[in-house]
Structure formats: structure tokens, C-alpha cells
C-alpha atoms as a PDB file:
ATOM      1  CA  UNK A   1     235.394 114.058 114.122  1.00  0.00           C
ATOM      2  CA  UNK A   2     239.024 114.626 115.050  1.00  0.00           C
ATOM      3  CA  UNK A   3     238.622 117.661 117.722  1.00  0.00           C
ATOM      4  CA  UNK A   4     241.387 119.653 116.248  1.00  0.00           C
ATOM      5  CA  UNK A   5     240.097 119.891 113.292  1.00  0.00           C
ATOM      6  CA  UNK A   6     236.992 122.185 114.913  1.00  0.00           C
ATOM      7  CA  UNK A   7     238.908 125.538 114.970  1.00  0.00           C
ATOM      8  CA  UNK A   8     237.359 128.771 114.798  1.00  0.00           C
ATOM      9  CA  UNK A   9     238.008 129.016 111.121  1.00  0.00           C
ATOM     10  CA  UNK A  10     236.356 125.523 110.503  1.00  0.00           C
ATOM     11  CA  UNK A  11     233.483 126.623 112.653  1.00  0.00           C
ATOM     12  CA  UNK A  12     232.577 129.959 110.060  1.00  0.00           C
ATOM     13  CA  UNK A  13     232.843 127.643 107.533  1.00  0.00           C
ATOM     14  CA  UNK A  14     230.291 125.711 108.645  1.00  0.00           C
ATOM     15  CA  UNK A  15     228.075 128.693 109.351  1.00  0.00           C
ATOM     16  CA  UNK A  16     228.391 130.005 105.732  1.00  0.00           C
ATOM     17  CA  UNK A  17     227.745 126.574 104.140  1.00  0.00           C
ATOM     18  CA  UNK A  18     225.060 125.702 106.267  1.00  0.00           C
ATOM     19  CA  UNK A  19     223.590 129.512 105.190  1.00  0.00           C
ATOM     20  CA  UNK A  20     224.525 129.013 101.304  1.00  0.00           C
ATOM     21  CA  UNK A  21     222.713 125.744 101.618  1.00  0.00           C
ATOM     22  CA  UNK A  22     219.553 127.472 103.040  1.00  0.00           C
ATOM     23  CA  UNK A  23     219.515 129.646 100.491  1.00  0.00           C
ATOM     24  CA  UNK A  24     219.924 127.480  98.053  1.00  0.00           C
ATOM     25  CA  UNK A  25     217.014 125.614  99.102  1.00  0.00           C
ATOM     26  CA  UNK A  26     214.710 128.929  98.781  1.00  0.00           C
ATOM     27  CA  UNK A  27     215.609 129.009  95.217  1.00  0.00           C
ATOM     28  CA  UNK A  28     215.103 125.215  94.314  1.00  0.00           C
ATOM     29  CA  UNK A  29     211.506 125.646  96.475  1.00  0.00           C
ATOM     30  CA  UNK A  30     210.121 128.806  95.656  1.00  0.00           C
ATOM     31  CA  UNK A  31     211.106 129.141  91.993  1.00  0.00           C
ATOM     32  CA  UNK A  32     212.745 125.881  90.483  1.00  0.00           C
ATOM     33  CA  UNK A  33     210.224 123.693  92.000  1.00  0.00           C
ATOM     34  CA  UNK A  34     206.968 126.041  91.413  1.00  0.00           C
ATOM     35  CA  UNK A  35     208.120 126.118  87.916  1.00  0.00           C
ATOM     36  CA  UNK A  36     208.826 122.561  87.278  1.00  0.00           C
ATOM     37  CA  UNK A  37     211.662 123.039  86.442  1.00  0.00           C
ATOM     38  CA  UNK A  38     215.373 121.224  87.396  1.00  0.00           C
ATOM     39  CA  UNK A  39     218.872 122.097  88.798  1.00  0.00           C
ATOM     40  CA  UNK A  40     222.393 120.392  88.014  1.00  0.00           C
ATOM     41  CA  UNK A  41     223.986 117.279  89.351  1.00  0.00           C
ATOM     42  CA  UNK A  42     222.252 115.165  92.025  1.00  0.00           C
ATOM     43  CA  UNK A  43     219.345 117.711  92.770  1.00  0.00           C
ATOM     44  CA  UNK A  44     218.213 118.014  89.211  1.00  0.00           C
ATOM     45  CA  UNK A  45     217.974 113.918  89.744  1.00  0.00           C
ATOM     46  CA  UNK A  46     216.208 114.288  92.981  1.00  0.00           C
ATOM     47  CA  UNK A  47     213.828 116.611  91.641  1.00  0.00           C
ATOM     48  CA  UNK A  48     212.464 114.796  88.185  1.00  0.00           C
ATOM     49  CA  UNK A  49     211.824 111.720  90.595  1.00  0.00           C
ATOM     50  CA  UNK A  50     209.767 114.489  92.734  1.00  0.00           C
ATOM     51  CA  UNK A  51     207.676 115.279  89.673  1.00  0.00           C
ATOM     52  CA  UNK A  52     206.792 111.431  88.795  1.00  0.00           C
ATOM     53  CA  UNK A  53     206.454 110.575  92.462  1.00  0.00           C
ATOM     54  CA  UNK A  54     205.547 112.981  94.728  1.00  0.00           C
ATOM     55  CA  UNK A  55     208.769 112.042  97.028  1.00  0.00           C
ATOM     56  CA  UNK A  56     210.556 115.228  98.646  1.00  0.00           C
ATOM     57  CA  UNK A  57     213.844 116.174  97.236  1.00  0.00           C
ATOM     58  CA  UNK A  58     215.321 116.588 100.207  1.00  0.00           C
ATOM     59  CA  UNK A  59     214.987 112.869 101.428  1.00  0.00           C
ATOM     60  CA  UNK A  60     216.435 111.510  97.484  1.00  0.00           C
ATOM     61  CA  UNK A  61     218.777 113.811  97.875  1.00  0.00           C
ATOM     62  CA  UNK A  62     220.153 112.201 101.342  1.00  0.00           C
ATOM     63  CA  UNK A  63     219.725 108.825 100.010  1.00  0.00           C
ATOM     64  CA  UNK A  64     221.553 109.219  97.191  1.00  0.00           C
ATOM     65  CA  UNK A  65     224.643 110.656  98.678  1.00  0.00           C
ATOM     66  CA  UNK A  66     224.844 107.785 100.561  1.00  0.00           C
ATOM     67  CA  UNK A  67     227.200 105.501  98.722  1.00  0.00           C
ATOM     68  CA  UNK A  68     228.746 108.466  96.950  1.00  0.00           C
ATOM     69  CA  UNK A  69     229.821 109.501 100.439  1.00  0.00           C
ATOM     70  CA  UNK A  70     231.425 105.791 101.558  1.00  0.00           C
ATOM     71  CA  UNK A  71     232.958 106.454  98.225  1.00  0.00           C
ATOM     72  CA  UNK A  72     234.489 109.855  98.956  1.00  0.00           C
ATOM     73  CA  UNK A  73     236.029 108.259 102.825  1.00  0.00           C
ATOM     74  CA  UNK A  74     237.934 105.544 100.302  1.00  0.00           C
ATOM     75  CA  UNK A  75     238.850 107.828  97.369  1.00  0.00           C
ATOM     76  CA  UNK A  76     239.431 111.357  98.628  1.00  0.00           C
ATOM     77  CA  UNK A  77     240.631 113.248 101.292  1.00  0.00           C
ATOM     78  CA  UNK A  78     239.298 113.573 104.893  1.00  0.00           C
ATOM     79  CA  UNK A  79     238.407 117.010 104.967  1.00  0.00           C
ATOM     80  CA  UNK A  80     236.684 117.283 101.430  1.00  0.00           C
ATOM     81  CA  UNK A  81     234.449 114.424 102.505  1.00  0.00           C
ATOM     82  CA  UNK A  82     233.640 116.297 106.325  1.00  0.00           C
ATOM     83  CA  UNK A  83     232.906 119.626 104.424  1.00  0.00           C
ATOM     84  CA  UNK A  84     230.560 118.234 101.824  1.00  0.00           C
ATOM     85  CA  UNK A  85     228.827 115.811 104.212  1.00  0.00           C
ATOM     86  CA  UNK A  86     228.083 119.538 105.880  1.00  0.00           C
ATOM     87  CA  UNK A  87     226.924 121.238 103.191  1.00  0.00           C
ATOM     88  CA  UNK A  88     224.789 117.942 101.913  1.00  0.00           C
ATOM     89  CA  UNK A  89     223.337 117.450 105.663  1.00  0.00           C
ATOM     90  CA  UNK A  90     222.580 121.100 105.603  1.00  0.00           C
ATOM     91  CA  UNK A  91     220.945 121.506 101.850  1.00  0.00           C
ATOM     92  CA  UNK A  92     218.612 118.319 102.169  1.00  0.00           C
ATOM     93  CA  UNK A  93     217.365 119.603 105.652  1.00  0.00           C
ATOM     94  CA  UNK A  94     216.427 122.532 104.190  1.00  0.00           C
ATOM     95  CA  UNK A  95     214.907 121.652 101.037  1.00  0.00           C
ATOM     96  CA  UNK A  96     212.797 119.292 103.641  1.00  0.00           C
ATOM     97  CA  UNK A  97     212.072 122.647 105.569  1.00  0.00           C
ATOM     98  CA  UNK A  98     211.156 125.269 102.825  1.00  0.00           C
ATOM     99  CA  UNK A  99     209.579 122.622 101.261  1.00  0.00           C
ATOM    100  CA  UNK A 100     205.867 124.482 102.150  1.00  0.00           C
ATOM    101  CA  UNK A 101     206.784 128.063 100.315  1.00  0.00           C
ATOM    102  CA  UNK A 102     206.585 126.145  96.951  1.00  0.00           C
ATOM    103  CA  UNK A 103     203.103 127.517  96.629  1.00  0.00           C
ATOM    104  CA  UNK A 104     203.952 130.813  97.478  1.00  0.00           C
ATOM    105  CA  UNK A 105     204.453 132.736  94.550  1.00  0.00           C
ATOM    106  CA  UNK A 106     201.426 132.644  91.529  1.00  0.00           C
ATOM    107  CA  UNK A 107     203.398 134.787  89.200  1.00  0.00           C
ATOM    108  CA  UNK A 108     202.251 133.144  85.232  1.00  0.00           C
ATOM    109  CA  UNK A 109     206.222 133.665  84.181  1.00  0.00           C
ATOM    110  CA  UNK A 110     208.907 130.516  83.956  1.00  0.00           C
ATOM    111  CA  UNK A 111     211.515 132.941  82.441  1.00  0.00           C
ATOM    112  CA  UNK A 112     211.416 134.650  85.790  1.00  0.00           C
ATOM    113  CA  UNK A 113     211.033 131.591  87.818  1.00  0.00           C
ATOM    114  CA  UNK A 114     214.490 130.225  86.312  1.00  0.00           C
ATOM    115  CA  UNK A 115     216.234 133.581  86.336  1.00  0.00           C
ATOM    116  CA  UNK A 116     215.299 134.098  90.336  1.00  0.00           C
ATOM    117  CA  UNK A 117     215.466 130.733  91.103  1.00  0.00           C
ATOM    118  CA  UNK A 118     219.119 130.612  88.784  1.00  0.00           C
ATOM    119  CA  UNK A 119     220.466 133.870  90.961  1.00  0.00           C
ATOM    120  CA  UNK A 120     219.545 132.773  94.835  1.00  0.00           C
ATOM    121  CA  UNK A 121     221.168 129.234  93.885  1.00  0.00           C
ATOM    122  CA  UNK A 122     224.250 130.707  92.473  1.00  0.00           C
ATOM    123  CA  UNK A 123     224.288 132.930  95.582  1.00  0.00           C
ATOM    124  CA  UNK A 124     223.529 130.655  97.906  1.00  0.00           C
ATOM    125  CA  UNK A 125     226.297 128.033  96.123  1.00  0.00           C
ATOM    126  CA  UNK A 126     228.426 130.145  95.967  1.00  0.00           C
ATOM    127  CA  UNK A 127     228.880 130.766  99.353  1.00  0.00           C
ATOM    128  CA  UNK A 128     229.283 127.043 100.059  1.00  0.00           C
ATOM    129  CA  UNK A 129     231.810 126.638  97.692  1.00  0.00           C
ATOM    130  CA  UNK A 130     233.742 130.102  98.559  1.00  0.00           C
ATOM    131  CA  UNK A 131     234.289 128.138 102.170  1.00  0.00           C
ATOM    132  CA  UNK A 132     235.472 124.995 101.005  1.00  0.00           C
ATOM    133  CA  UNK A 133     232.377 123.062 101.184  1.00  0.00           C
ATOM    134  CA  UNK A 134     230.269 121.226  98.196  1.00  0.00           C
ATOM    135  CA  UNK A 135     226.344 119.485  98.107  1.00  0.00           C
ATOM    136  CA  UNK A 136     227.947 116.410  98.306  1.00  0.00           C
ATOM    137  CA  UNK A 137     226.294 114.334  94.827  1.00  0.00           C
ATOM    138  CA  UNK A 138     227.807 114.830  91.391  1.00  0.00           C
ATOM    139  CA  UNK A 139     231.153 116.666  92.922  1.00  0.00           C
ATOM    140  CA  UNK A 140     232.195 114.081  94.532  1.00  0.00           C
ATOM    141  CA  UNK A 141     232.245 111.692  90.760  1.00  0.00           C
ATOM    142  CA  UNK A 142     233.652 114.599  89.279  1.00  0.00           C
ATOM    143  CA  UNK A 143     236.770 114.570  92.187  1.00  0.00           C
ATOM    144  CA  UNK A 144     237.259 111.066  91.917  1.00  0.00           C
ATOM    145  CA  UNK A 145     237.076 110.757  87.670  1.00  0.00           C
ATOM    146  CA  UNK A 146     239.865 114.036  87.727  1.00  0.00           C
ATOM    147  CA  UNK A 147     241.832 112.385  90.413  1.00  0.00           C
ATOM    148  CA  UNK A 148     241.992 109.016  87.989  1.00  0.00           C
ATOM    149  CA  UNK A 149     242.306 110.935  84.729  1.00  0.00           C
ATOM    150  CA  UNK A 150     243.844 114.067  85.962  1.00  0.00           C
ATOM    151  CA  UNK A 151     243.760 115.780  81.789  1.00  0.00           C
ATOM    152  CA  UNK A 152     239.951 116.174  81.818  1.00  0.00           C
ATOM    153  CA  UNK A 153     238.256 119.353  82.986  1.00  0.00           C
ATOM    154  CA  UNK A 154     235.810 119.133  86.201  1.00  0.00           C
ATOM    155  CA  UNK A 155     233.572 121.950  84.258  1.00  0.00           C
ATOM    156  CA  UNK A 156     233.988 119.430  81.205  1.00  0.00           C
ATOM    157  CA  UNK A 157     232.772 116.212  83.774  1.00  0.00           C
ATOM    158  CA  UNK A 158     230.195 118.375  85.011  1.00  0.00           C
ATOM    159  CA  UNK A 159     228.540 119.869  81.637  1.00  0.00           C
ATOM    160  CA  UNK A 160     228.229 116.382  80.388  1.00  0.00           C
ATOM    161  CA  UNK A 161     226.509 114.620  83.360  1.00  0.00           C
ATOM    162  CA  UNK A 162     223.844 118.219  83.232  1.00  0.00           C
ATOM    163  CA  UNK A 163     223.824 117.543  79.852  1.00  0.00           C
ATOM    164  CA  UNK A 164     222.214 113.913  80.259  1.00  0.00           C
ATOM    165  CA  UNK A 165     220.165 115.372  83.419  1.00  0.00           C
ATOM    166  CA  UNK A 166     218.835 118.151  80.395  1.00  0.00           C
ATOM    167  CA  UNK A 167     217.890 115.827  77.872  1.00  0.00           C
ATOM    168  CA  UNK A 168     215.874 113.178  80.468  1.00  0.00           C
ATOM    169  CA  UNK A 169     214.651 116.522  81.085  1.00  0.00           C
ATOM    170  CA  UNK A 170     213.539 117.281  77.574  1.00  0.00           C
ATOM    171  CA  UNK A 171     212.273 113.243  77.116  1.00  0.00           C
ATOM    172  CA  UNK A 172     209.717 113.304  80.323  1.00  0.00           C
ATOM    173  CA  UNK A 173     209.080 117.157  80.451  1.00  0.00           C
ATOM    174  CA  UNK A 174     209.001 118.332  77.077  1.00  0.00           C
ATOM    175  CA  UNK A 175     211.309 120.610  75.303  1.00  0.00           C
ATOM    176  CA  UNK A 176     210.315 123.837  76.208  1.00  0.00           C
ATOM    177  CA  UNK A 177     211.023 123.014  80.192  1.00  0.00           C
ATOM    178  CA  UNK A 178     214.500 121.532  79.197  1.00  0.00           C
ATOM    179  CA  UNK A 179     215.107 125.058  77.449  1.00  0.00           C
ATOM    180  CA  UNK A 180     214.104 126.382  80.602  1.00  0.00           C
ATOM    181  CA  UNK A 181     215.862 124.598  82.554  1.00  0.00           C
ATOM    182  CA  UNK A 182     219.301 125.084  81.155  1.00  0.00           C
ATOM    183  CA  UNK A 183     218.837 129.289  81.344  1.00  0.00           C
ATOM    184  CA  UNK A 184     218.354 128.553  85.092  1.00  0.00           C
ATOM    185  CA  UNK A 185     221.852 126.276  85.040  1.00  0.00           C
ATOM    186  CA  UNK A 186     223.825 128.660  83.306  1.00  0.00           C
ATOM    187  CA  UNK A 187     222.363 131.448  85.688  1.00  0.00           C
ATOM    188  CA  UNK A 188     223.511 129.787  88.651  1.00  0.00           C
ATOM    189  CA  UNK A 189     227.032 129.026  87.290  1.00  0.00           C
ATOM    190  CA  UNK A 190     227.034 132.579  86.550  1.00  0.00           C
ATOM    191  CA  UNK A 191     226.447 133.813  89.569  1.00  0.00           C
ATOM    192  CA  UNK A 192     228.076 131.397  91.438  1.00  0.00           C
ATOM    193  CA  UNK A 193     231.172 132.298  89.819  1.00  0.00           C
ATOM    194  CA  UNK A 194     231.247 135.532  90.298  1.00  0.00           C
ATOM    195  CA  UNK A 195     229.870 135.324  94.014  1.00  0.00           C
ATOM    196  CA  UNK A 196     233.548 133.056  94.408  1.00  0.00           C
ATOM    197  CA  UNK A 197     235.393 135.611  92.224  1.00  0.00           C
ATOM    198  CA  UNK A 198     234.413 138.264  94.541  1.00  0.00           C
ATOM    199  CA  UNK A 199     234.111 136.769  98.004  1.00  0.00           C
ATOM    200  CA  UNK A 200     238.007 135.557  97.155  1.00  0.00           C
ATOM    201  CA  UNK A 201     239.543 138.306  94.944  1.00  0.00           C
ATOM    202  CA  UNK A 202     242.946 139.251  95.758  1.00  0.00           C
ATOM    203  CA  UNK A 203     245.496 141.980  94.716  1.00  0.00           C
ATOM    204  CA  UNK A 204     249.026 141.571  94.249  1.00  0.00           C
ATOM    205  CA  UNK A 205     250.451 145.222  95.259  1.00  0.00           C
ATOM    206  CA  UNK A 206     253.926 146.714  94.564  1.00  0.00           C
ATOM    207  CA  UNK A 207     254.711 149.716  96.109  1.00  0.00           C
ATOM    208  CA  UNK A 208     258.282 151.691  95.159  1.00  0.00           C
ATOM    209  CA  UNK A 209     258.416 154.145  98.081  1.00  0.00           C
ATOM    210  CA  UNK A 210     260.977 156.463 100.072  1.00  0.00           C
ATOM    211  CA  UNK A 211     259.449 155.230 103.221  1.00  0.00           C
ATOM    212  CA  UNK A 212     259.012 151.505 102.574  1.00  0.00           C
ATOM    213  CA  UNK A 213     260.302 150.922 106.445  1.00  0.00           C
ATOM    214  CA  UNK A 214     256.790 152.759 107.847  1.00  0.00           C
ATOM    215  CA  UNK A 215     254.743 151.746 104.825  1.00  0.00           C
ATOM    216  CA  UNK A 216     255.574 147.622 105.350  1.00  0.00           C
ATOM    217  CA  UNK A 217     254.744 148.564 109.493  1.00  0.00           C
ATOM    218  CA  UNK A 218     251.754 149.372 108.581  1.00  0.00           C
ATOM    219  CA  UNK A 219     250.782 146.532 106.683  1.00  0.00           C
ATOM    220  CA  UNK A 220     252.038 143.961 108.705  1.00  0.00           C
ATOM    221  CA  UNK A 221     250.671 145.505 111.969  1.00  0.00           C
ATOM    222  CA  UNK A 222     247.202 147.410 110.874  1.00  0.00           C
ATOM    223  CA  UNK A 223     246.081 144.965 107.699  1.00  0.00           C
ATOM    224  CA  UNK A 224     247.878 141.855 109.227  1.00  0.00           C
ATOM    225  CA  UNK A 225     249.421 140.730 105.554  1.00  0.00           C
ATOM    226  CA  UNK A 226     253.247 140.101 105.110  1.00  0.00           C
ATOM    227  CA  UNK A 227     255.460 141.724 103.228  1.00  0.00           C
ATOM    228  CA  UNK A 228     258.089 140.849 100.951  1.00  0.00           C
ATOM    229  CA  UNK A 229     261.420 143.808 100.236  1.00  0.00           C
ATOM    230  CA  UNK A 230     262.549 143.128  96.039  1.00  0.00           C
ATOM    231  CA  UNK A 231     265.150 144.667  95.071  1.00  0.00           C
ATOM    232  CA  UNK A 232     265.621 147.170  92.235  1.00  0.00           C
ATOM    233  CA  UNK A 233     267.538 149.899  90.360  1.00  0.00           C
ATOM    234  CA  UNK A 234     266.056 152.558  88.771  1.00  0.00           C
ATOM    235  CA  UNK A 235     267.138 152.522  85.364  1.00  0.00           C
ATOM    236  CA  UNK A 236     267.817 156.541  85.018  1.00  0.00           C
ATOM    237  CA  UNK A 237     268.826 157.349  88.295  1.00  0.00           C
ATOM    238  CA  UNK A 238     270.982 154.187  89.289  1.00  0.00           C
ATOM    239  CA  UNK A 239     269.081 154.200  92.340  1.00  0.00           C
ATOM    240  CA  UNK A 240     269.038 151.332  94.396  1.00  0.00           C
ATOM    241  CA  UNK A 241     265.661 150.492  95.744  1.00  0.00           C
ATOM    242  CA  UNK A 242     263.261 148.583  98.110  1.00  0.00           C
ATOM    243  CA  UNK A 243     260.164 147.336  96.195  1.00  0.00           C
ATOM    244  CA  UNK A 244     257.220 146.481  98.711  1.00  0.00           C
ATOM    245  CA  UNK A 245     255.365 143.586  97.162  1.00  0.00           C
ATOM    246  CA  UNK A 246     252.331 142.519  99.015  1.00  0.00           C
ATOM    247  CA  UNK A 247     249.317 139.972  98.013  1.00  0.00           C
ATOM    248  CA  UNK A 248     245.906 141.777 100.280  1.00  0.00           C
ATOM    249  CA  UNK A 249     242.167 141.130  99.983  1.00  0.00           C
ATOM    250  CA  UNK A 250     239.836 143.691  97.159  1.00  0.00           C
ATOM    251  CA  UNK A 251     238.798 144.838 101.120  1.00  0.00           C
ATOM    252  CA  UNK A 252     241.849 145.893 101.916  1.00  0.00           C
ATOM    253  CA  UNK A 253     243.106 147.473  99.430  1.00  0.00           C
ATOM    254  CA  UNK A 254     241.080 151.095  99.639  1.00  0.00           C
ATOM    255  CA  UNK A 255     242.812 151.150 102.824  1.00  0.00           C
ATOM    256  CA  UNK A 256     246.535 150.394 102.135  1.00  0.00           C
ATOM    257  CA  UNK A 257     246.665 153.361  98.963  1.00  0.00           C
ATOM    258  CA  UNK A 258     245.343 155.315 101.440  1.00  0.00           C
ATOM    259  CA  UNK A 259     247.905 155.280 103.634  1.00  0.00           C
ATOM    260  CA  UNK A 260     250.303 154.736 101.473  1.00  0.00           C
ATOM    261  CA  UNK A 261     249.690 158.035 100.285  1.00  0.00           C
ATOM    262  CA  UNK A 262     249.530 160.215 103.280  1.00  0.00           C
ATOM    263  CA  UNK A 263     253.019 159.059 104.128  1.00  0.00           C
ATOM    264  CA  UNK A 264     254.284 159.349 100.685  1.00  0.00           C
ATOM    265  CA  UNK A 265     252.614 161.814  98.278  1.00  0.00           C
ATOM    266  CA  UNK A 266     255.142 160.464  95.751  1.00  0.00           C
ATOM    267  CA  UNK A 267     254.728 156.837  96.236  1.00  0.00           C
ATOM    268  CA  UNK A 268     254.528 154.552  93.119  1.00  0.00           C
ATOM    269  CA  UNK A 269     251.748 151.888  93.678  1.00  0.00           C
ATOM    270  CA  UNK A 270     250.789 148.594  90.618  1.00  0.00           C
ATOM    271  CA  UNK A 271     247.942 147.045  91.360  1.00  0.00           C
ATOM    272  CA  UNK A 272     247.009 143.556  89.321  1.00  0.00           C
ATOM    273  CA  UNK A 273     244.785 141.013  89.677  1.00  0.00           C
ATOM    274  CA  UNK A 274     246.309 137.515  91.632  1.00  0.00           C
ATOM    275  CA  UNK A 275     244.196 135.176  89.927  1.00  0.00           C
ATOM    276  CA  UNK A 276     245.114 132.345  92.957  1.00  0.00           C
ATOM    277  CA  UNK A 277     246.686 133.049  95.872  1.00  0.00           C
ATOM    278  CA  UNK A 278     247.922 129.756  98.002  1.00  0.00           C
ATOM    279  CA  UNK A 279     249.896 129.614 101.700  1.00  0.00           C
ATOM    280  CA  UNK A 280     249.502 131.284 104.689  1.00  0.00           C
ATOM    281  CA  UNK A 281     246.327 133.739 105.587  1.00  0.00           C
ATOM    282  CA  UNK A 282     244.505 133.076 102.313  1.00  0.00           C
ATOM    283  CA  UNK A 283     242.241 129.765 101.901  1.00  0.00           C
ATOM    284  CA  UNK A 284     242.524 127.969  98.519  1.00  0.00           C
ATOM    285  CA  UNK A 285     238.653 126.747  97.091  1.00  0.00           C
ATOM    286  CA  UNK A 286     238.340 123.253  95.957  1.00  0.00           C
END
């Protein structure tokens, strides 16, 4: 690995996937598994060939990601393929090590099993994905079909290879597990989405101010985000003005209106939603 490319950035990354992975793996162990019941992509794969022959998740898991990682060196991008190779390393080591707390819970209840199991792996997902990083299997198809045939939808790719994982499902397992089975999948995308929704939401922040010169200080120096002077006119007073437009993290934001108005009482703030935010101090997800 190219020793520029291990920054401190890179390195919490790592730390986050390789925790979202191990959490993950609690929620595939202690509640999928117990349950009998599946996840998406490559795991759900790994774990109907655990059912029929008592071979660890974990290890299929590995295997299969093999070629679909010589596949990902050819087809995409350096740093996808470094990322995911991470978070797969990371999420079959762990299924391998909570693989014992299977047993752990006797609770007569597979609509609590999938809803448990559903929120810890959209948690636990979620954080891989919020820093960059992917379980390797099924997203790295879904990156090479959209990069061939760049008008389909990776959610549509992805819904119809679960799909096909839900009815083999439904075939070996029975009906009422496949039922199961897809509550727990649309938990975790639930949660997962929201866990990157809120790990990554932004504000874009305009500010029309007397004091814009003390106010943009204060944001570049204290919350470290740039600032950006837009020109207006007020349409009554013929006023010309300095608009303070700013794009900050949900975090930050409690802070800046604060401020904002202890040095100006009269300040005008709008607040809206950036729905992506791309360039300098803000990542971009995959």
C-alpha cells in the first residue's frame, strides 16, 4: 500500500469500518443467525450455505470475495478496492470471532430477532459506509454493472440480486423465514440510511449581517469552515449588502447562530438542508 495514502484521515477510517464491521457481525451472530434467518448481498449467500453445511460465514464470506476483489483492482478505482478489502477483512474476522454468542439469546420471538438483528446491522453498516468503506461482495457487481450501464440505479442492482437471495430463501427455508427475512433487510437499509444521513448532514447557512467582517472571523478561525461574501441589495432600502454564505456540519451549527447572535441581535440567518456537499473539508460517500 502506497505510504501516502496512510494519512491520519485514512487511518479513522479504518477504525470506524473496522468498528461498523464488528458490529455488524453481533447482529448477523446473535440475532440473524439464532433466528435462521439471512442478510443482503454476499452474506445472505454465505449464510444459507451455513444452514445446509455447517461452514462458518465468515470463511464463505472471504472466499467469495476473492475473485470479486481481482475484479475490483481491473475495473475500479484503487482506493474503493483498499477500503472495501478493509471493511471485508474486518467483517469476516469478526463474524469468525462472535461466531460463539449465536447461542446466547433463547428469546421464542423471530420478529424481534430480525428487528434487533435489522437495527445493529444498519448501525454497524452504516458506519462503514459513512467512511468510505463497503463489505466488499455484491457492491463491488453493483460498481462495475453502473460503471458499464451508467442509467440503472445501484438501489435498483441491489433490490434485484436480494430479491433472488429472498426467494432461494423462500425455496429452501420456507415462506414464512423469507417474510422474515426481508423485514430484517428493509430494517437495516433503514437504519443504515439514516445512520449516513446523520453522521454526514450538512447545512448550507446564509447570514445577512451588519458585522459580516467579525461574523466570517469567527467561522473561519473558531469552526474552521470557509466563507463565501454574495452580494445583494435590499430591495426597499437600496442597500448594498454582504451575504455570508457558509456550508457547516448539523454539529456546528448550534454554535455558529449562537454567535452570530451575540454580535448581532439583528442578524438575518436561512438555514436549508445541502443534500451533498463535495470539495474541500467535507468527504463525499461512495
Amino acid at each position: 500500500m502506497d505510504t501516502k495514502f496512510l494519512n491520519k484521515d485514512n487511518i479513522i477510517d479504518f477504525l470506524y469500518i473496522i468498528f461498523g464491521s464488528f458490529l455488524a457481525s453481533i447482529g448477523v451472530n446473535m440475532f440473524l443467525i439464532h433466528a435462521k434467518l439471512l442478510s443482503g448481498g454476499v452474506t445472505g449467500v454465505a449464510l444459507i450455505i451455513q444452514y445446509l453445511f455447517k461452514i462458518e460465514a465468515g470463511y464463505i464470506i472471504l472466499l467469495l470475495n476473492i475473485p470479486l476483489f481481482i475484479l475490483s483492482l481491473k475495473k475500479l478505482d484503487k482506493e474503493f478496492t483498499i477500503y472495501s478489502l478493509v471493511g471485508t477483512l474486518s467483517f469476516s474476522l469478526s463474524l469468525v470471532l462472535t461466531h460463539s454468542i449465536s447461542n446466547i439469546l433463547n428469546i421464542n420471538d423471530k420478529l424481534l430477532y430480525c428487528l434487533y438483528g435489522g437495527v445493529i446491522n444498519g448501525i454497524g453498516f452504516g458506519l462503514v459506509f459513512t467512511h468510505r468503506g463497503s463489505t466488499g461482495g455484491f457492491d463491488i457487481v453493483t460498481m462495475i454493472i453502473r460503471k458499464k450501464r451508467s442509467n440503472l440505479n445501484i438501489g435498483t442492482i441491489s433490490f434485484i440480486i436480494n430479491l433472488i437471495i429472498v426467494s432461494i430463501s423462500a425455496f429452501i427455508f420456507g415462506l414464512p423465514n423469507a417474510l422474515y427475512t426481508l423485514i430484517a433487510m428493509y430494517t437495516t437499509s433503514f437504519v443504515m440510511d439514516n445512520v449516513v444521513k446523520g453522521l454526514r448532514q450538512t447545512k448550507s447557512v446564509f447570514i445577512i449581517t451588519e458585522k459580516e467582517e467579525e461574523i466570517s472571523k469567527f467561522i473561519m478561525m473558531n469552526l474552521h469552515r470557509g466563507v463565501t461574501y454574495l452580494y445583494g441589495e435590499g430591495a426597499y432600502t437600496k442597500e448594498h449588502k454582504k451575504i455570508l454564505y457558509c456550508i457547516i456540519p448539523l454539529s456546528q451549527l448550534p454554535e455558529l447562530k449562537n454567535i452570530v447572535t451575540k454580535v448581532d441581535s439583528k442578524a438575518f440567518i436561512s438555514i436549508l438542508d445541502a443534500s451533498e456537499v463535495q470539495g474541500k473539508g467535507f468527504k463525499t460517500s461512495l
